[in-house]
PDB file of N, CA and C in Angstrom:
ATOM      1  N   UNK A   1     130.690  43.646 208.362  1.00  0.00           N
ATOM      2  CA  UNK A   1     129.493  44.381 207.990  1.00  0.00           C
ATOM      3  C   UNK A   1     128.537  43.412 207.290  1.00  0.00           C
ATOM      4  N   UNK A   2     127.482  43.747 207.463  1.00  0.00           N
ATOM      5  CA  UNK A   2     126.463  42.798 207.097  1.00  0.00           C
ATOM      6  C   UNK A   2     126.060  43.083 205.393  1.00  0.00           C
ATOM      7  N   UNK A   3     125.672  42.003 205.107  1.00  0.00           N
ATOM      8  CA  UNK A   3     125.173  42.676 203.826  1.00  0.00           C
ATOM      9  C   UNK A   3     123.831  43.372 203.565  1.00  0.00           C
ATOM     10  N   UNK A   4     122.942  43.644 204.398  1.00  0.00           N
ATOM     11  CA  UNK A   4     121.816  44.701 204.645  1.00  0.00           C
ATOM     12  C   UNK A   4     122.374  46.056 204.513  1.00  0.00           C
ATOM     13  N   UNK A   5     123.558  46.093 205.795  1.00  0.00           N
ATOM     14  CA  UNK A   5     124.111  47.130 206.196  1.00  0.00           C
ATOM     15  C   UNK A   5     124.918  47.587 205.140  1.00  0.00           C
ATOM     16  N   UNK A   6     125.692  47.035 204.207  1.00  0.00           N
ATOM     17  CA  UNK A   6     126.366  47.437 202.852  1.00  0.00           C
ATOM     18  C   UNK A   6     125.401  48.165 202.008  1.00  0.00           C
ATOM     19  N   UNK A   7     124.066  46.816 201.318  1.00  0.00           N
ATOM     20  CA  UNK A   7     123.347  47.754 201.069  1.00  0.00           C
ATOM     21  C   UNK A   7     122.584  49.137 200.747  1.00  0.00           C
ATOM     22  N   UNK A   8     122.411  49.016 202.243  1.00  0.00           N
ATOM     23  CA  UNK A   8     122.283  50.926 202.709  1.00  0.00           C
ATOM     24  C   UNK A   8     122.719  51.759 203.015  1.00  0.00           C
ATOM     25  N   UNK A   9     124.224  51.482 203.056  1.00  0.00           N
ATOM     26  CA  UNK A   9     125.818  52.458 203.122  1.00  0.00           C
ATOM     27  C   UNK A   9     125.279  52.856 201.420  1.00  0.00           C
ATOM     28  N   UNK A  10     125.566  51.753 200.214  1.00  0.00           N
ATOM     29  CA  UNK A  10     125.434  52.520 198.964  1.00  0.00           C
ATOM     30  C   UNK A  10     124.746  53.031 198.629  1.00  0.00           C
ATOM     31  N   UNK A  11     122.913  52.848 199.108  1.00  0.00           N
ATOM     32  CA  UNK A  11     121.860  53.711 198.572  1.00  0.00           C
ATOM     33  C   UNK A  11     122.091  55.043 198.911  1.00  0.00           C
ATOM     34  N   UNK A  12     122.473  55.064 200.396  1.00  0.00           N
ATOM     35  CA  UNK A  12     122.455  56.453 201.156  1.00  0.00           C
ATOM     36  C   UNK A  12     123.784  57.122 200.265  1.00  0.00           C
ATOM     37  N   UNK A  13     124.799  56.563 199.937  1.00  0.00           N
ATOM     38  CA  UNK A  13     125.509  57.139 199.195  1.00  0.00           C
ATOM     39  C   UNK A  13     125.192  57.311 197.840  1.00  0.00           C
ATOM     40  N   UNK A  14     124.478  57.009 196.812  1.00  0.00           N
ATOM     41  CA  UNK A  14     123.554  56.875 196.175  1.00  0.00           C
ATOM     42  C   UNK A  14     122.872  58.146 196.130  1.00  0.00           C
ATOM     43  N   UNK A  15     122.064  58.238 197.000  1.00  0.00           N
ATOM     44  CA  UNK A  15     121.150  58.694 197.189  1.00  0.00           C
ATOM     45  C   UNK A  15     121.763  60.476 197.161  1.00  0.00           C
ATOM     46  N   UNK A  16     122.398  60.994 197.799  1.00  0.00           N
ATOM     47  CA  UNK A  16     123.225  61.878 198.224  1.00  0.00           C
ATOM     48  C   UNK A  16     123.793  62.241 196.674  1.00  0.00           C
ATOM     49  N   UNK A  17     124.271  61.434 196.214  1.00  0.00           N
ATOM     50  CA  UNK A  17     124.557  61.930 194.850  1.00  0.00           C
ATOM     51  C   UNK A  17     123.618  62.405 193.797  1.00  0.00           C
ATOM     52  N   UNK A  18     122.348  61.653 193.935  1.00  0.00           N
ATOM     53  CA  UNK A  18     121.335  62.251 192.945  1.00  0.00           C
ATOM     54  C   UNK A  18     120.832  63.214 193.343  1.00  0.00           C
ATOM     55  N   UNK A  19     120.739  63.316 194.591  1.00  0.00           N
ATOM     56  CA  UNK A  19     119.957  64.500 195.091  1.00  0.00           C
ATOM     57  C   UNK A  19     120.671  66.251 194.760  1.00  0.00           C
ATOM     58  N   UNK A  20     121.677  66.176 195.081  1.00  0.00           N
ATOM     59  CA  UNK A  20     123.166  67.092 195.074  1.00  0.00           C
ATOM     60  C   UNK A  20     123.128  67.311 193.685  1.00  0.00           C
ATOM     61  N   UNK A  21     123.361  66.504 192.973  1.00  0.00           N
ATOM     62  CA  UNK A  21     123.566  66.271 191.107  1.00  0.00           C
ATOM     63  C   UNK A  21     122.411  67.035 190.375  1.00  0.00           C
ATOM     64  N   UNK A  22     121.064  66.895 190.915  1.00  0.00           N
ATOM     65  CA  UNK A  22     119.917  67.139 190.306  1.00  0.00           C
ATOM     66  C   UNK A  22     119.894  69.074 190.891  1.00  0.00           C
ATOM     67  N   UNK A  23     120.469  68.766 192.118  1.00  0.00           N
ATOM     68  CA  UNK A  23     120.079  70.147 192.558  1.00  0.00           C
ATOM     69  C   UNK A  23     120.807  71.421 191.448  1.00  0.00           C
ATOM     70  N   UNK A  24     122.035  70.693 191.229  1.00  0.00           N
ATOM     71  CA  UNK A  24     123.452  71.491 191.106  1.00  0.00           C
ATOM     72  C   UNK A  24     122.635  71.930 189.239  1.00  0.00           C
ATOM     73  N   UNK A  25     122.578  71.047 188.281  1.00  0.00           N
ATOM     74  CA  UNK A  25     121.882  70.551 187.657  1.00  0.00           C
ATOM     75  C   UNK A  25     120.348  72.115 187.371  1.00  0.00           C
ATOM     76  N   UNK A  26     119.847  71.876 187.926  1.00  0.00           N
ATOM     77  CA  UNK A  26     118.278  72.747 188.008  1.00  0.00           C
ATOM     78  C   UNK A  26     119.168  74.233 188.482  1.00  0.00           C
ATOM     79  N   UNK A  27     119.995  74.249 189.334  1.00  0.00           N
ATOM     80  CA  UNK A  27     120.340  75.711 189.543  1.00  0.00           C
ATOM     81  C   UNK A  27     121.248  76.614 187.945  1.00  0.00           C
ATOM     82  N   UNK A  28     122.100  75.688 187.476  1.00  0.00           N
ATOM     83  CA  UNK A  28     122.617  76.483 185.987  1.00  0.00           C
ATOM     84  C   UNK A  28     121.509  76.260 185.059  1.00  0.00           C
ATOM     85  N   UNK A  29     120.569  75.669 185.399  1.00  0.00           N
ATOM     86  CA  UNK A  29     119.349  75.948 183.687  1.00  0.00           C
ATOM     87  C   UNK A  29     118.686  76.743 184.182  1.00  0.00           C
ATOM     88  N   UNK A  30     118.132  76.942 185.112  1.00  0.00           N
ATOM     89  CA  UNK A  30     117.299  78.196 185.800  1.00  0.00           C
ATOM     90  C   UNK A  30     118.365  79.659 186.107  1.00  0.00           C
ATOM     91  N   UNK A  31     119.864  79.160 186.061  1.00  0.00           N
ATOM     92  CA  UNK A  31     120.278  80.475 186.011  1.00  0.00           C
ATOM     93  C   UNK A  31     120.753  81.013 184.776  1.00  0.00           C
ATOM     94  N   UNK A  32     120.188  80.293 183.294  1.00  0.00           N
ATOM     95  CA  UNK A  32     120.390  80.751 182.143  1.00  0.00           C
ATOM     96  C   UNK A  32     121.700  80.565 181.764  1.00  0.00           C
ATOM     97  N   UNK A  33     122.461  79.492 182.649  1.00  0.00           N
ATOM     98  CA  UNK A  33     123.812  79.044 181.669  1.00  0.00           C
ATOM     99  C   UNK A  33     123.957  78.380 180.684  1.00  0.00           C
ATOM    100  N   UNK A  34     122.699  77.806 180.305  1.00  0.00           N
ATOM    101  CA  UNK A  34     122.865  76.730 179.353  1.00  0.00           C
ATOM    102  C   UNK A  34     122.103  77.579 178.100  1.00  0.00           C
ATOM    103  N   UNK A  35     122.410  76.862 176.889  1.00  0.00           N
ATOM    104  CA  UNK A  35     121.887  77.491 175.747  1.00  0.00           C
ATOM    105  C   UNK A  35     121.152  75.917 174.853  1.00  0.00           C
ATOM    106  N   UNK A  36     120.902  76.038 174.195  1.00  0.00           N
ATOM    107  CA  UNK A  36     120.105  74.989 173.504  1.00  0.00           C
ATOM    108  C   UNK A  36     119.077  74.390 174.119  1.00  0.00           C
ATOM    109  N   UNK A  37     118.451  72.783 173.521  1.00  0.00           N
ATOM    110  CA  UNK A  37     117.672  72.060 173.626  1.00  0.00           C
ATOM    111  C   UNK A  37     117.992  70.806 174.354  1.00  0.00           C
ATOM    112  N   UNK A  38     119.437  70.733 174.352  1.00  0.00           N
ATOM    113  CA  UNK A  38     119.430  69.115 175.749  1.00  0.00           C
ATOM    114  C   UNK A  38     121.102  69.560 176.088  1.00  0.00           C
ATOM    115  N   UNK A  39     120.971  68.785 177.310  1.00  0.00           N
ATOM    116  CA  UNK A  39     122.265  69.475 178.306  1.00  0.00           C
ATOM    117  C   UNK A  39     122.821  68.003 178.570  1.00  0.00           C
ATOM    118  N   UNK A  40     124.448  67.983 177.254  1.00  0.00           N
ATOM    119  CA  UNK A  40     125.314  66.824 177.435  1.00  0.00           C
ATOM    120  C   UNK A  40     126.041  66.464 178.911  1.00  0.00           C
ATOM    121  N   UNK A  41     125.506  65.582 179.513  1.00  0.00           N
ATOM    122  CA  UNK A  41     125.780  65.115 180.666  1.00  0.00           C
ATOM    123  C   UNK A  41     127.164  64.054 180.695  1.00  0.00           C
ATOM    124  N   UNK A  42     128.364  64.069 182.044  1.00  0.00           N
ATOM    125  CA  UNK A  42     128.749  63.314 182.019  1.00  0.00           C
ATOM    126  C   UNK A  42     129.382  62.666 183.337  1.00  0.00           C
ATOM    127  N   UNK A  43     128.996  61.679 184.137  1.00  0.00           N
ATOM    128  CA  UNK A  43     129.342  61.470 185.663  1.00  0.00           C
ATOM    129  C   UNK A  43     130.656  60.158 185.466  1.00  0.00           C
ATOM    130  N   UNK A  44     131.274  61.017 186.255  1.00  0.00           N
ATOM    131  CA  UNK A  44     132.692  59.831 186.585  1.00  0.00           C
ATOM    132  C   UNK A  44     132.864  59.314 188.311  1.00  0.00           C
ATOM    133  N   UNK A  45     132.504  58.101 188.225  1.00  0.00           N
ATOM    134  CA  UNK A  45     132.836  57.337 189.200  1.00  0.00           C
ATOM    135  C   UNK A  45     134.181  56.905 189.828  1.00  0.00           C
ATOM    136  N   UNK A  46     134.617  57.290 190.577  1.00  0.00           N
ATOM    137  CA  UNK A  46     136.407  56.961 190.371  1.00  0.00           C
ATOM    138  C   UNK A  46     136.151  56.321 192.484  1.00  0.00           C
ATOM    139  N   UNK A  47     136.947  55.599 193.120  1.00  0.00           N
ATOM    140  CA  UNK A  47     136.419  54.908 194.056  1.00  0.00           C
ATOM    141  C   UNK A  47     138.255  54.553 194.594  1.00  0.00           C
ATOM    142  N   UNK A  48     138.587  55.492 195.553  1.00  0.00           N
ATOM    143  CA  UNK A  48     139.940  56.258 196.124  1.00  0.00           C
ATOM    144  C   UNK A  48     140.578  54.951 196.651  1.00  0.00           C
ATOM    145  N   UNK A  49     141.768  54.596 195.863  1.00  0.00           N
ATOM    146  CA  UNK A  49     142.408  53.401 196.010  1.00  0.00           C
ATOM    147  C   UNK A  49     142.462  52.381 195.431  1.00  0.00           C
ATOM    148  N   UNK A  50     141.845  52.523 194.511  1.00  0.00           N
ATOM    149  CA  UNK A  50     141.109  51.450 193.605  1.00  0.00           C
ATOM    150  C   UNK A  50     141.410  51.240 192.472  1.00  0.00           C
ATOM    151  N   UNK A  51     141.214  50.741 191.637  1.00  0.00           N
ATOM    152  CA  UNK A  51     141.142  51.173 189.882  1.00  0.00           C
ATOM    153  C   UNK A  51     139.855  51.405 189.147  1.00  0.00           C
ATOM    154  N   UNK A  52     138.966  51.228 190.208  1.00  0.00           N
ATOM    155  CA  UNK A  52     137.134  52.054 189.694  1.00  0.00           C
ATOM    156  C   UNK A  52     137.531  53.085 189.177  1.00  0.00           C
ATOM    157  N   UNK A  53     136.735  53.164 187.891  1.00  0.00           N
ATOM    158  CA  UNK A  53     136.329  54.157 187.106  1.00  0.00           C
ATOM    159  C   UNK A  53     135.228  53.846 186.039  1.00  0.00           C
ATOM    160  N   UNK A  54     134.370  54.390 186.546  1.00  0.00           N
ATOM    161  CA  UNK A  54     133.124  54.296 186.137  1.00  0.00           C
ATOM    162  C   UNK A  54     132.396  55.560 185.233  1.00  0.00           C
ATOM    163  N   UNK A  55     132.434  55.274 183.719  1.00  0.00           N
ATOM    164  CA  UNK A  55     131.902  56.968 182.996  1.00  0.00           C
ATOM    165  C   UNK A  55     130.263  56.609 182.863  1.00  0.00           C
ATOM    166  N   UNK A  56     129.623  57.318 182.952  1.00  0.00           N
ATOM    167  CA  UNK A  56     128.381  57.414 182.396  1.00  0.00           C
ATOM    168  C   UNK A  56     127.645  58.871 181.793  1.00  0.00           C
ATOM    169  N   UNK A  57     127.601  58.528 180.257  1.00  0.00           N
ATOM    170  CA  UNK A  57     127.217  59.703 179.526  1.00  0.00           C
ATOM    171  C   UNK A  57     125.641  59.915 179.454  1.00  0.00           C
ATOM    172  N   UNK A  58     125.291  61.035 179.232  1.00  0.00           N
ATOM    173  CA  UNK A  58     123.842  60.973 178.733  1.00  0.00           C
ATOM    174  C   UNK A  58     123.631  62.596 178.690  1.00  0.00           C
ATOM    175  N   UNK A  59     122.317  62.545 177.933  1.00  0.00           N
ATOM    176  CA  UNK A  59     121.928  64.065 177.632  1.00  0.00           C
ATOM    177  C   UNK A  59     120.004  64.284 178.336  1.00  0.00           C
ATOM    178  N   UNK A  60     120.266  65.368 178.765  1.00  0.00           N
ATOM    179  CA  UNK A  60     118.715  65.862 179.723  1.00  0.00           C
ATOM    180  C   UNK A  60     118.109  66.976 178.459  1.00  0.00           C
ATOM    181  N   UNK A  61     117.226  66.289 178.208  1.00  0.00           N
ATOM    182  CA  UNK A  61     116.262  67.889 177.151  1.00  0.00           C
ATOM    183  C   UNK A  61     115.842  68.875 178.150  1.00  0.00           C
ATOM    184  N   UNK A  62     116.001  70.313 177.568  1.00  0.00           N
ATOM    185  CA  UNK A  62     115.702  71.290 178.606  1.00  0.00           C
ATOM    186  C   UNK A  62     114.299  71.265 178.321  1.00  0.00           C
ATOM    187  N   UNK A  63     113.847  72.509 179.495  1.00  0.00           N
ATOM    188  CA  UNK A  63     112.905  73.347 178.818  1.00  0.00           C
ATOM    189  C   UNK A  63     112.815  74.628 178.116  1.00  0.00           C
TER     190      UNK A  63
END
């Protein structure tokens, strides 16, 4: 595989995740599951066969 072609295997995979994430995301604050002022976030990367594991924390202020 080329390395162009790697590339754009991960964006598109990438990509697919933010999109999905953001959706999933906007549907429980608009359906009034959340309560407060910022929504503790946390994504785990884990990569099947591997020993990847990747955490990334963060918090989104509502409206």
């Amino acid at each position: 595989m080329s390395e162009d072609a790697f590339n754009m295997s991960i964006r598109k995979f990438l990509k697919e995740v933010g999109v999905t994430s953001q959706r999933k995301i906007e549907e429980m604050v608009r359906g009034g599951q959340v309560a407060g002022k910022k929504l503790k976030l946390r994504m785990t990367l884990t990569a099947e066969g591997t020993g990847l594991t990747h955490v990334v924390d963060g918090e989104i202020d509502l409206p």
